[in-house]
C-alpha atoms as a PDB file:
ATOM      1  CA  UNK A   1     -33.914   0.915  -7.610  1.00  0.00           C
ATOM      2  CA  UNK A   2     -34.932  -2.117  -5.658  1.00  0.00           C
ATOM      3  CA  UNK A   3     -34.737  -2.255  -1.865  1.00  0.00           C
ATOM      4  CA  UNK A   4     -31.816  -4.079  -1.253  1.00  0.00           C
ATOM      5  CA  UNK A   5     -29.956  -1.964  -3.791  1.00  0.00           C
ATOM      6  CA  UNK A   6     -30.979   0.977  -1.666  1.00  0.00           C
ATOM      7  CA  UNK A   7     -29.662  -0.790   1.134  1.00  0.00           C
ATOM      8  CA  UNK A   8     -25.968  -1.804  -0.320  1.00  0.00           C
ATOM      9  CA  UNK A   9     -25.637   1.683  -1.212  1.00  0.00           C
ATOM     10  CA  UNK A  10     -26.620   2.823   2.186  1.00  0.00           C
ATOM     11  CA  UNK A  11     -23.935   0.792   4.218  1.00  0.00           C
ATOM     12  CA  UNK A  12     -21.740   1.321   1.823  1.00  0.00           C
ATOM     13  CA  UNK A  13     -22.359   5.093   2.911  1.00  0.00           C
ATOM     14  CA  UNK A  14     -21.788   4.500   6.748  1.00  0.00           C
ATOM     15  CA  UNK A  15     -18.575   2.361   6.387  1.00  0.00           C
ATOM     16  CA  UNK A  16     -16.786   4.907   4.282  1.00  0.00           C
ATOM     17  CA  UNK A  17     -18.063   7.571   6.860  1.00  0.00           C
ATOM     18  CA  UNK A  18     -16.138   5.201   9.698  1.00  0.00           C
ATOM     19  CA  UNK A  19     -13.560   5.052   7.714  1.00  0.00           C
ATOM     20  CA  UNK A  20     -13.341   8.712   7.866  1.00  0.00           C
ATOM     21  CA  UNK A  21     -14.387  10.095   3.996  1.00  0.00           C
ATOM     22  CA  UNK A  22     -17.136  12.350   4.250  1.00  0.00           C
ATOM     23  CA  UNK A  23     -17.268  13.828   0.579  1.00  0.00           C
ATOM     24  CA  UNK A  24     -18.317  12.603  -3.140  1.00  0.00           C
ATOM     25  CA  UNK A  25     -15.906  12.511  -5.590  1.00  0.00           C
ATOM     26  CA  UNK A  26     -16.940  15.544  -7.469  1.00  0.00           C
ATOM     27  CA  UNK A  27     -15.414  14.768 -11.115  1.00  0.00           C
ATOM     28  CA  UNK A  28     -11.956  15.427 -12.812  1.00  0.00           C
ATOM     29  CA  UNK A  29      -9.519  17.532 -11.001  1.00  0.00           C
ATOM     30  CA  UNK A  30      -7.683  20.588 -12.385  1.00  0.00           C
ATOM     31  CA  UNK A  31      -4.593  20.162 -13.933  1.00  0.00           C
ATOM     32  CA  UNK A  32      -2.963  22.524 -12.293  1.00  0.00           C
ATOM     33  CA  UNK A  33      -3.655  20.448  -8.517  1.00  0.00           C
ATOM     34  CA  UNK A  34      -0.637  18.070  -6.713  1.00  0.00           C
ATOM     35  CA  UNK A  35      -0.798  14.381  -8.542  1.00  0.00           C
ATOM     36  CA  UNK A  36      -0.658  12.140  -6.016  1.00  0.00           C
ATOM     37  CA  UNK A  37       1.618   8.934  -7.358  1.00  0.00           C
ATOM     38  CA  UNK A  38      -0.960   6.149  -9.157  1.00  0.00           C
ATOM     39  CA  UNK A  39      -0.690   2.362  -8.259  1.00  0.00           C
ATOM     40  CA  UNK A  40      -2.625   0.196  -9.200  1.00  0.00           C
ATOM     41  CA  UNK A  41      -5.791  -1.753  -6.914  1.00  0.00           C
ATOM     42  CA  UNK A  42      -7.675  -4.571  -7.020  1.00  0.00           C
ATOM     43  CA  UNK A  43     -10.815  -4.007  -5.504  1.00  0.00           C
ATOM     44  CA  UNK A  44     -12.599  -5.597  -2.325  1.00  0.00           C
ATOM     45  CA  UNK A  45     -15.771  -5.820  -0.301  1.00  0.00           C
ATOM     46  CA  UNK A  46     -16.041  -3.452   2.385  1.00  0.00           C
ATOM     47  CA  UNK A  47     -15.227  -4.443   6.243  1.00  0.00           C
ATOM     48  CA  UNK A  48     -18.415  -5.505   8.612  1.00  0.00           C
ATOM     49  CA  UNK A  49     -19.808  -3.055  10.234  1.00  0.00           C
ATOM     50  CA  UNK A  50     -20.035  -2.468  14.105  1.00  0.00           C
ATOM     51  CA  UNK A  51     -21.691   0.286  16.491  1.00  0.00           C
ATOM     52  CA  UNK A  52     -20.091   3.290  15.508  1.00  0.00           C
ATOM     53  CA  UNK A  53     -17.195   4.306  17.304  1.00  0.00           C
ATOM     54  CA  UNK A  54     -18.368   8.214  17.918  1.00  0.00           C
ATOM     55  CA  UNK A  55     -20.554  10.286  16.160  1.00  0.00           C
ATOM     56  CA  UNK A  56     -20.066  13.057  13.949  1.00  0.00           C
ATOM     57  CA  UNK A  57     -22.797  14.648  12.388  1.00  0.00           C
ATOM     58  CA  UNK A  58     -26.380  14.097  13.281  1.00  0.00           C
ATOM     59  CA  UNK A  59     -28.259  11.863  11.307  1.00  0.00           C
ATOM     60  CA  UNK A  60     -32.463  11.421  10.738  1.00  0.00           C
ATOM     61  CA  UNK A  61     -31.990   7.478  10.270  1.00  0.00           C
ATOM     62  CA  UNK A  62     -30.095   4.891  12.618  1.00  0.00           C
ATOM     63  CA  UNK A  63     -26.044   4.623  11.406  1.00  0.00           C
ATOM     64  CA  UNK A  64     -26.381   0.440  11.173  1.00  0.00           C
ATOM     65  CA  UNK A  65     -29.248  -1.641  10.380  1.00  0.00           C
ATOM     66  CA  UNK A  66     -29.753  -4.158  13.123  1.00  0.00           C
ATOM     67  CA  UNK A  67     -28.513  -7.305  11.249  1.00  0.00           C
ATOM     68  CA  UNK A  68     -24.862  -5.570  11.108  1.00  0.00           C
ATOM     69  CA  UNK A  69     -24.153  -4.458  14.520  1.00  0.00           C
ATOM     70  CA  UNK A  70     -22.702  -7.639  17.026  1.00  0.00           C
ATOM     71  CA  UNK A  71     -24.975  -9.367  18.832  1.00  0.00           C
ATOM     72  CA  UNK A  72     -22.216 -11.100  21.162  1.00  0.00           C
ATOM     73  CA  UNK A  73     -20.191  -8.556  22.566  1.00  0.00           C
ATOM     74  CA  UNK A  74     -19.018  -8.290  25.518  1.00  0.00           C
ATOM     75  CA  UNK A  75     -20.020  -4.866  27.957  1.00  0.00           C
ATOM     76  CA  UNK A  76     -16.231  -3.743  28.953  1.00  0.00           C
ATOM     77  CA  UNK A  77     -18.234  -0.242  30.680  1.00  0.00           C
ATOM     78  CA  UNK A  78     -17.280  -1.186  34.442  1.00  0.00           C
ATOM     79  CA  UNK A  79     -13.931  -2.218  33.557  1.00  0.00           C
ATOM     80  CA  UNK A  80     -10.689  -0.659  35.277  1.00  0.00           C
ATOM     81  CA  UNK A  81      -7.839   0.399  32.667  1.00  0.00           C
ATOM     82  CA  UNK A  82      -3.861   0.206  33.446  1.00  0.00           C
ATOM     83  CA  UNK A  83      -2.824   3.204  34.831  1.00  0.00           C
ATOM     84  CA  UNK A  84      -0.466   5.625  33.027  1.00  0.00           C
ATOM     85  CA  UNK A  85       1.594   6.535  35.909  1.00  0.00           C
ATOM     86  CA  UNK A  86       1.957   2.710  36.460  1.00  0.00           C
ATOM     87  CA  UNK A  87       3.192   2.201  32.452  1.00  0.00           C
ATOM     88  CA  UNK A  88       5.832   5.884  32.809  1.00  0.00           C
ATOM     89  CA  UNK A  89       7.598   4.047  35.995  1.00  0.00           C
ATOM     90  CA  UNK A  90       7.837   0.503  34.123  1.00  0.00           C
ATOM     91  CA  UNK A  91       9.109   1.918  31.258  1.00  0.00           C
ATOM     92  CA  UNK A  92      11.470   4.850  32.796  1.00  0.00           C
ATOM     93  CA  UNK A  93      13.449   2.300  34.686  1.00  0.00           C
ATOM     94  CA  UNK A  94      14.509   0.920  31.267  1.00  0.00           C
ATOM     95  CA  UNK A  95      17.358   2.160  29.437  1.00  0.00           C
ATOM     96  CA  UNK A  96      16.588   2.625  25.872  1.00  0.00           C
ATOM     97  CA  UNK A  97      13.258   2.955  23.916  1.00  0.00           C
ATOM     98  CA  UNK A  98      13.893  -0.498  21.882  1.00  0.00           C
ATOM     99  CA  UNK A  99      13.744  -1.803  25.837  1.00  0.00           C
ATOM    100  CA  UNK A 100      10.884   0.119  26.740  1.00  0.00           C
ATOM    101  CA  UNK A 101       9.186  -1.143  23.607  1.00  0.00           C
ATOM    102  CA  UNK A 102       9.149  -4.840  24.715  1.00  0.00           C
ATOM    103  CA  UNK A 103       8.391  -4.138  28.217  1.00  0.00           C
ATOM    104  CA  UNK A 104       5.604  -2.786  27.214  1.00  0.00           C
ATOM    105  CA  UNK A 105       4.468  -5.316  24.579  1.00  0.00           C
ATOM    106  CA  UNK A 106       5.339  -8.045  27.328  1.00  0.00           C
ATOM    107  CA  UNK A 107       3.031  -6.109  29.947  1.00  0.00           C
ATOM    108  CA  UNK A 108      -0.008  -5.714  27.230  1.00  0.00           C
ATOM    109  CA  UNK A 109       0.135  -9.218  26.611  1.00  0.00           C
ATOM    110  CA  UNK A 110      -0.032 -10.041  30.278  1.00  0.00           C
ATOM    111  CA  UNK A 111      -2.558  -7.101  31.090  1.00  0.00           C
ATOM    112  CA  UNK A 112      -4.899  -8.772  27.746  1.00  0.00           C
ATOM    113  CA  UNK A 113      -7.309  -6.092  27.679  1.00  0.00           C
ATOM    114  CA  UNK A 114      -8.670  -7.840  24.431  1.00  0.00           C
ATOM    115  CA  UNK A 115      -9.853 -10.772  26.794  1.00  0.00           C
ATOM    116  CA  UNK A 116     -12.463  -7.924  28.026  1.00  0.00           C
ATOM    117  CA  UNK A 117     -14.163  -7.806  24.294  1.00  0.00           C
ATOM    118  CA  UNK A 118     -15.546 -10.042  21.525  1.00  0.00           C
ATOM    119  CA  UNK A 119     -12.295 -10.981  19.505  1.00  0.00           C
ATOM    120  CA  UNK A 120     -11.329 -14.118  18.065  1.00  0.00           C
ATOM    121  CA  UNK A 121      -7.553 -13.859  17.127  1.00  0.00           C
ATOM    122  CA  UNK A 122      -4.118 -15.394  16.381  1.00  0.00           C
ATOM    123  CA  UNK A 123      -1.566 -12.758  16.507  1.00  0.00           C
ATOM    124  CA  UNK A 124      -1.446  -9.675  18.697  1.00  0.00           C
ATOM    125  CA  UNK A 125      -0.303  -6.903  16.715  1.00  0.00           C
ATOM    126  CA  UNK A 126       1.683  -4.476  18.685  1.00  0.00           C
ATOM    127  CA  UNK A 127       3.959  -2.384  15.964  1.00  0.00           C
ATOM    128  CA  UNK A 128       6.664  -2.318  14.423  1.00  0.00           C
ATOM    129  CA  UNK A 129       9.073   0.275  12.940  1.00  0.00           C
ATOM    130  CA  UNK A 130      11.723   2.508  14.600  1.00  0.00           C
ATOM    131  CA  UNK A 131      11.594   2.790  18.124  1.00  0.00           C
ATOM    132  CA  UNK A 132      12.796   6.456  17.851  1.00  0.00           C
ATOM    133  CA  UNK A 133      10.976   7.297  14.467  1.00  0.00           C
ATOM    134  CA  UNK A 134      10.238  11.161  13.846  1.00  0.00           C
ATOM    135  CA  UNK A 135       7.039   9.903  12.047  1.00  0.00           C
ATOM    136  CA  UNK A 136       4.115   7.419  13.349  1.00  0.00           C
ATOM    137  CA  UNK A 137       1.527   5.877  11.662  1.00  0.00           C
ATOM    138  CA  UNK A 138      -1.450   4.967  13.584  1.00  0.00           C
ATOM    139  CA  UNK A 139      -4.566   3.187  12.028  1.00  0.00           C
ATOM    140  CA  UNK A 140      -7.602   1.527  13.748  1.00  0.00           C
ATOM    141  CA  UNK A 141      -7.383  -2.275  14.136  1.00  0.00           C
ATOM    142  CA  UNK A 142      -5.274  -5.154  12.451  1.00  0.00           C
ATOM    143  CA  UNK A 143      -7.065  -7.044   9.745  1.00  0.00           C
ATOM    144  CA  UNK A 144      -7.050 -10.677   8.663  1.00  0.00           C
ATOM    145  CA  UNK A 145      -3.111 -10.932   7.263  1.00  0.00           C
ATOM    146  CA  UNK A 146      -1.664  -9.000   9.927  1.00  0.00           C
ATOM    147  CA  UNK A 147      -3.514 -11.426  12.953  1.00  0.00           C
ATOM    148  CA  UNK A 148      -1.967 -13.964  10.812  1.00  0.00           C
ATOM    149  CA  UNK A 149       1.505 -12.627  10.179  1.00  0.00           C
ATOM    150  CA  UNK A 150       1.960 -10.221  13.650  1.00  0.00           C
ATOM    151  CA  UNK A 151       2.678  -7.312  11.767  1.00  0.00           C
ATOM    152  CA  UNK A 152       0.781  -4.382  11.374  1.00  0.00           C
ATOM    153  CA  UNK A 153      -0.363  -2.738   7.926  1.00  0.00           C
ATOM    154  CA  UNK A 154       1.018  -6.038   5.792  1.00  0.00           C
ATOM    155  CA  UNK A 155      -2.743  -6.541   3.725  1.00  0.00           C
ATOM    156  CA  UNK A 156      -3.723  -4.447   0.982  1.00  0.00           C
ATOM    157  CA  UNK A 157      -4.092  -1.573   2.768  1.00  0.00           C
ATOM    158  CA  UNK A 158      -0.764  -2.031   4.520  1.00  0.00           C
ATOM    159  CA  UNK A 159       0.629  -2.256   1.306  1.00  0.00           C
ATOM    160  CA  UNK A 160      -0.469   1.028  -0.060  1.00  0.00           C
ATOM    161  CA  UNK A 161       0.422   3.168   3.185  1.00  0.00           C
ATOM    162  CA  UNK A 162       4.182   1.539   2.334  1.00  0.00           C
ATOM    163  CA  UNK A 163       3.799   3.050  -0.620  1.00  0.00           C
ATOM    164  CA  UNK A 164       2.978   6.390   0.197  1.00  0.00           C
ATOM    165  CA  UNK A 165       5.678   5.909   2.677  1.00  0.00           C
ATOM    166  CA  UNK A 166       8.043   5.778   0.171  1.00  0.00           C
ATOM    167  CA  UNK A 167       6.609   8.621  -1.945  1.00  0.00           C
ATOM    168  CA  UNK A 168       7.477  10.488   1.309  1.00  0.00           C
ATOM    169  CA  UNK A 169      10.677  10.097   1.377  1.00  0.00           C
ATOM    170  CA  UNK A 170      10.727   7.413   3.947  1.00  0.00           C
ATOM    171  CA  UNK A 171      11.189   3.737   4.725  1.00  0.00           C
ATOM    172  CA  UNK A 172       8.997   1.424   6.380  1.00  0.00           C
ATOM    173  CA  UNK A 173      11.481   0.493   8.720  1.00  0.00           C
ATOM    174  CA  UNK A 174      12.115   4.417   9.242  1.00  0.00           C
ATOM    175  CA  UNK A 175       8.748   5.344  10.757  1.00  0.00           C
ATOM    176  CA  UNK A 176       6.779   3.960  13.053  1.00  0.00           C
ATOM    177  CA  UNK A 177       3.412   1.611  12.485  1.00  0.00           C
ATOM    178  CA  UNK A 178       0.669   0.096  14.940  1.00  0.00           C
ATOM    179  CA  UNK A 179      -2.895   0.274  15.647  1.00  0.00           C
ATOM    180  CA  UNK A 180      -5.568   1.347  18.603  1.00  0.00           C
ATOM    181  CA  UNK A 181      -6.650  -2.197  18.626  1.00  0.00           C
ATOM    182  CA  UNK A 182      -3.812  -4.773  19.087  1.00  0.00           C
ATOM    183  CA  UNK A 183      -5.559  -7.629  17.995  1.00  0.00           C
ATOM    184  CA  UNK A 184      -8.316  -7.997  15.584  1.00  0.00           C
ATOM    185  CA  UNK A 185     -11.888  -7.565  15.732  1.00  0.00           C
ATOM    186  CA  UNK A 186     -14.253 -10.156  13.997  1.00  0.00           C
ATOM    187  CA  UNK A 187     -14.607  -9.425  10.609  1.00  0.00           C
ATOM    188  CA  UNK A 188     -11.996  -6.864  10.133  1.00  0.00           C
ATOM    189  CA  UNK A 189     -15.109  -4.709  11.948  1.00  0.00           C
ATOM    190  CA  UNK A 190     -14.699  -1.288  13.859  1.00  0.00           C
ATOM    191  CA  UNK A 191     -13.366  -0.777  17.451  1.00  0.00           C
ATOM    192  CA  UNK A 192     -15.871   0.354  19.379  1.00  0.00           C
ATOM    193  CA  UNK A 193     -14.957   3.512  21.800  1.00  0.00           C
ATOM    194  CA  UNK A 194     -15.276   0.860  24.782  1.00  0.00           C
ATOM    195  CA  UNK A 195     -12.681  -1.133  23.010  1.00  0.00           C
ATOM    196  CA  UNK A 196     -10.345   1.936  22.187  1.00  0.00           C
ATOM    197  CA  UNK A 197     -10.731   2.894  26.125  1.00  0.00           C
ATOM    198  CA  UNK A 198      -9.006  -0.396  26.950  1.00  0.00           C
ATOM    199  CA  UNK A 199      -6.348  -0.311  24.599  1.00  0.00           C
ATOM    200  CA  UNK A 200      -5.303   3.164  24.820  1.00  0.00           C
ATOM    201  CA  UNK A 201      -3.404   3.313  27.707  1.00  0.00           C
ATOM    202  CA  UNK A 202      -1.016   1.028  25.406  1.00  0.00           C
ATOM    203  CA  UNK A 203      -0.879   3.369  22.516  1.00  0.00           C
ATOM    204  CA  UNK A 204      -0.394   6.232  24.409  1.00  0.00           C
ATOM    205  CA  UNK A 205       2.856   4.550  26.147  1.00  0.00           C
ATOM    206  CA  UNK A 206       4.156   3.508  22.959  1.00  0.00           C
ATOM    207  CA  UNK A 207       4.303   7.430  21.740  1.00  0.00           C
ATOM    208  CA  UNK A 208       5.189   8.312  24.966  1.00  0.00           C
ATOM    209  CA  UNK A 209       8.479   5.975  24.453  1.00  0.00           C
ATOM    210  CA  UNK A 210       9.056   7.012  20.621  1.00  0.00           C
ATOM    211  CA  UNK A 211       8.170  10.727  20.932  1.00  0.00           C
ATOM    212  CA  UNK A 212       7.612  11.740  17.284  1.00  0.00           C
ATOM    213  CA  UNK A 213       8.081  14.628  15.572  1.00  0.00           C
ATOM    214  CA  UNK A 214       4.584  13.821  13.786  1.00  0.00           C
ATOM    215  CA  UNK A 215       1.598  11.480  13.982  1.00  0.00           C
ATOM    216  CA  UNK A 216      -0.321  10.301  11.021  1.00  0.00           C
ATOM    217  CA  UNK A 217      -3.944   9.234  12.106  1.00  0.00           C
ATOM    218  CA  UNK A 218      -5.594   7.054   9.567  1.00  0.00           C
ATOM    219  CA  UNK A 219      -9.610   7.358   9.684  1.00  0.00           C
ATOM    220  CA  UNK A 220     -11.790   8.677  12.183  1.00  0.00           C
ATOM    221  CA  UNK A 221     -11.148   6.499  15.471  1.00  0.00           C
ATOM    222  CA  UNK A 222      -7.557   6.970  15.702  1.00  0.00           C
ATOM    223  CA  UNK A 223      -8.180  10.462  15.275  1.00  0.00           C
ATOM    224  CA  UNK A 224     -11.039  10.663  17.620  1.00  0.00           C
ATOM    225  CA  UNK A 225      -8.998   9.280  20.325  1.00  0.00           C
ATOM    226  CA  UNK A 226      -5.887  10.926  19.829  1.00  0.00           C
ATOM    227  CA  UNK A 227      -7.413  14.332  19.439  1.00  0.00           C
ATOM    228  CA  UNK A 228     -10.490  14.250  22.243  1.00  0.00           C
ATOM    229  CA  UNK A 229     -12.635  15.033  19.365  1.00  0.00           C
ATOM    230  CA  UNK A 230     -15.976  13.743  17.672  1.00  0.00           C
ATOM    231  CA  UNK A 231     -15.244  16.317  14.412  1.00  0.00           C
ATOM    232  CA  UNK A 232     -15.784  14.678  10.879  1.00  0.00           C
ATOM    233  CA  UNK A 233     -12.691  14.236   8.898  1.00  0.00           C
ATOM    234  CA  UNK A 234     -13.549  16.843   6.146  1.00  0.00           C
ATOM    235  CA  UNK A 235     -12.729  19.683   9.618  1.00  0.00           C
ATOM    236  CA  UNK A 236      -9.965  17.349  10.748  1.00  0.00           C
ATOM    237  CA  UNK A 237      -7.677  16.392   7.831  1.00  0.00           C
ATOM    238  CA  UNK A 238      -5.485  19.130   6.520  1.00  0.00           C
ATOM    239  CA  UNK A 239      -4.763  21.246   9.168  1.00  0.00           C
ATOM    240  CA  UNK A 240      -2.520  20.784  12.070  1.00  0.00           C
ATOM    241  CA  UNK A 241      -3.648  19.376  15.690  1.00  0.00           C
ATOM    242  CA  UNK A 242      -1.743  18.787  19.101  1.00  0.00           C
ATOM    243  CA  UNK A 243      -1.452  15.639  21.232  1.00  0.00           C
ATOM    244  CA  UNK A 244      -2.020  15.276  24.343  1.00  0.00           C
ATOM    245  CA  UNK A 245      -5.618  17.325  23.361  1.00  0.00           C
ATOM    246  CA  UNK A 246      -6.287  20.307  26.069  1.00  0.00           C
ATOM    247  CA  UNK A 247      -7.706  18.832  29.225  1.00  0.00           C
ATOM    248  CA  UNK A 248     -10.700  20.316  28.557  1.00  0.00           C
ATOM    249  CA  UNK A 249     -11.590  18.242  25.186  1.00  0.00           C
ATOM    250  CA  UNK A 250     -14.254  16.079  25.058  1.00  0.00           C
ATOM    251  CA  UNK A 251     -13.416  12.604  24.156  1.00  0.00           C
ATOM    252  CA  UNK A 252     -12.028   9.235  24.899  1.00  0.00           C
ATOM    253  CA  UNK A 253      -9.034  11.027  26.812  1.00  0.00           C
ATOM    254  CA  UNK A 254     -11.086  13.756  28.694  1.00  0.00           C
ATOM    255  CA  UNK A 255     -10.190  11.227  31.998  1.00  0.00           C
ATOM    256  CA  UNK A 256      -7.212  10.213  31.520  1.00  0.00           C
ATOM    257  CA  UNK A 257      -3.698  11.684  33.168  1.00  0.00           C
ATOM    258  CA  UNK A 258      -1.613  13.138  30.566  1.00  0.00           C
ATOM    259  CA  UNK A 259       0.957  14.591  32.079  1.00  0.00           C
ATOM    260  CA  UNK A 260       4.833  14.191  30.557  1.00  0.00           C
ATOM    261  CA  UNK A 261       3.460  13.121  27.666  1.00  0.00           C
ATOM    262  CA  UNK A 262       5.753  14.783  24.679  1.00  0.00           C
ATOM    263  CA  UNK A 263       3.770  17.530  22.314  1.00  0.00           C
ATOM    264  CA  UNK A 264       3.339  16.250  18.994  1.00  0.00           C
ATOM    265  CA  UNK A 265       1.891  17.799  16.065  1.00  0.00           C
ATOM    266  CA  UNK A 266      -1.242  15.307  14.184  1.00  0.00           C
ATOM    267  CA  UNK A 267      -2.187  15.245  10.892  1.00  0.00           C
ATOM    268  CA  UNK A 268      -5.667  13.326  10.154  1.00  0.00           C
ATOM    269  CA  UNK A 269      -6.295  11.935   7.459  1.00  0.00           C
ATOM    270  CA  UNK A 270      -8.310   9.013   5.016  1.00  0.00           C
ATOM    271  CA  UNK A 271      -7.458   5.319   6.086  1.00  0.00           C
ATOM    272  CA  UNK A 272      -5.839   3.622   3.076  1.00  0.00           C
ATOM    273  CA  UNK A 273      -8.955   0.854   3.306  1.00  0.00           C
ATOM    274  CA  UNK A 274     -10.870   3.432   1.813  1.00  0.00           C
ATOM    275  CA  UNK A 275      -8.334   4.727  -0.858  1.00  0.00           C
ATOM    276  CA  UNK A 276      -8.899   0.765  -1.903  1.00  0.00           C
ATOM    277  CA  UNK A 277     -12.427   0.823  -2.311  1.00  0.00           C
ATOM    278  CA  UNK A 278     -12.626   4.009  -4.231  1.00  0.00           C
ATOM    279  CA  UNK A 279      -9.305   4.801  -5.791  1.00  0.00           C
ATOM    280  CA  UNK A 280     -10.263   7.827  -7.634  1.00  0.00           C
ATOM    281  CA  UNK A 281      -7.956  11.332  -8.175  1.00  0.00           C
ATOM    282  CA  UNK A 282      -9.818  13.168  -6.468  1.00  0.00           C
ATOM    283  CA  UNK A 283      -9.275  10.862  -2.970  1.00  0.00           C
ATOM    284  CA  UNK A 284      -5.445  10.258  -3.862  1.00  0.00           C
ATOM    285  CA  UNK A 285      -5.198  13.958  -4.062  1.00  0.00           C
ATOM    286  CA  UNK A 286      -6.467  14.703  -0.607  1.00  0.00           C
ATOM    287  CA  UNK A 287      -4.906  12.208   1.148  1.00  0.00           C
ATOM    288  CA  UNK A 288      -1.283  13.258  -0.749  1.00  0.00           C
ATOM    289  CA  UNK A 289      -2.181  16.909   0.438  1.00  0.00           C
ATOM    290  CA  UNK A 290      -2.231  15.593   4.226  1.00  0.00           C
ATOM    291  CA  UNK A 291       1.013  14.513   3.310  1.00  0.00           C
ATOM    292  CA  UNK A 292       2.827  16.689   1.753  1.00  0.00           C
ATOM    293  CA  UNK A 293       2.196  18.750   5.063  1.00  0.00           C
ATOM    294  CA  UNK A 294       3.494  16.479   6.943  1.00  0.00           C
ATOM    295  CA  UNK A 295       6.764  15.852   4.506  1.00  0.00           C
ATOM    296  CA  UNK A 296       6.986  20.008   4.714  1.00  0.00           C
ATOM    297  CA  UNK A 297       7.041  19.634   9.123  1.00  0.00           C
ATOM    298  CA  UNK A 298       9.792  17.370   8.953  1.00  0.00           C
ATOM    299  CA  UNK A 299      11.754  19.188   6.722  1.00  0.00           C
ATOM    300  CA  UNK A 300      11.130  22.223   8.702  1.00  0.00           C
ATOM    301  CA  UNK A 301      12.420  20.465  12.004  1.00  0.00           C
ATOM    302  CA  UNK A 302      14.976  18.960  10.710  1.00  0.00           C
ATOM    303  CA  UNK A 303      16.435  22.536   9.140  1.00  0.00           C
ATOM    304  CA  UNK A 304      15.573  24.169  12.432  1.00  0.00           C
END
């Protein structure tokens, strides 16, 4: 195997692991395990890669070689972010969510916390869906067709969470979609934890408003974030986990205020970027697993 092979093969390694996949596909299934539904995908290059946005396990070798991490961006470490209380009063003197919603989008796009990092965009992405949705989706960054369009989750990936939406039961316009990052990094790259620190005040508003039943966190830096955590996604996905994290959790959120913020219950799990890249059973079936729990919550709540 020649060098550069080696090399392909190794960042192919660490953007899957960003992505939040930390296993091999081990063969054929049993026949007797869930089948997720099939659709067909076209395959595509993987995203750049960035500094990573937390670390998981330890490794012997550095995560990126030099050539792929960012050599313009912007330090964002001294930098002030909106206060919660100061987002609660905005949006609690506001009658409905739909309101609260566009307040908020209006105040994010005067705030521009994106102006603090390397980003070259058209659109700012804020989200889209129900504004009182029982389920939320919540991925890492928007991509090249949703800076273009202002929607979020409308590329190829996009199009494949709408399809497991609808293998749940549910409707796009039913749930709830949007991103840490509202506008996109270059090169469909990464959010850096600095980056997710700026935007999250945002995010966390915009579930504060909505107040699911569930949240869906696609890959590992939604799920860091959410949960406080730096745990791989093969001790994340498939089990239950609250938001707001306990106070004492290490993580993006450890200094933050997180008071009246609603309890909701978090399933982790894969991003659909990586479902693209390696569309085997064996992935399909694990991420359909996350989901099926989350399909059996909602029934639950809605019987109780």
């Amino acid at each position: 195997m020649t060098t550069d092979a080696r090399q392909l093969i190794a960042q192919h390694a660490r953007t899957t692991q960003l992505l939040g996949v930390d296993f091999l596909p081990l063969g054929t299934p049993p026949a007797h395990l869930s089948q997720a539904p099939s659709v067909q995908i076209e395959q595509k290059p993987a995203p750049a890669l960035r500094p990573e946005f937390v670390r998981s396990d330890p490794v012997d070798e550095p995560m990126f070689a030099p050539s792929s991490i960012s050599t313009t961006s912007v330090p964002t470490a001294g930098i002030e972010t909106v206060q919660l209380s100061e987002l609660r009063a905005m949006s609690d003197a506001l009658p409905d969510p739909e309101a609260r919603l566009e307040a908020l989008r209006a105040r994010y796009e005067q705030d521009a916390p994106h102006k603090h990092f390397n980003t070259t965009f058209t659109s700012i992405v804020f989200g889209e869906g129900s504004p009182t949705a029982d389920l939320m989706f919540v991925g890492e960054a928007p991509g090249e067709e949703e800076d273009i369009t202002g929607r979020p989750f409308v590329g190829r990936a996009g199009q494949l969470l709408e399809k497991m939406i609808v293998a749940m039961g549910f409707s796009r316009q039913s749930v709830y979609i949007c991103n840490v990052l509202k506008t996109r990094p270059p090169n469909n790259a990464t959010p850096t934890s600095e980056e997710a620190r700026l935007c999250a005040p945002y995010l966390l508003e915009q579930i504060r408003i909505i107040a699911p039943k569930v949240i869906v966190t696609l890959g590992l830096p939604a799920s860091h974030l959410l949960l406080g955590t730096t745990s791989p996604m093969r001790s994340l996905r498939g089990q239950w986990h609250a938001f707001p994290p306990a106070p004492s959790a290490s993580g993006l959120m450890g200094d933050q205020e997180m008071g009246e913020y609603p309890c909701v219950q978090v399933m982790p799990t894969y991003h659909p970027a990586y479902l693209l890249r390696s569309y085997t059973e064996e992935n399909r079936r694990k991420v359909w697993s996350d989901l099926q729990l989350v399909m059996e919550r909602l029934r639950i709540d809605s019987d109780a």
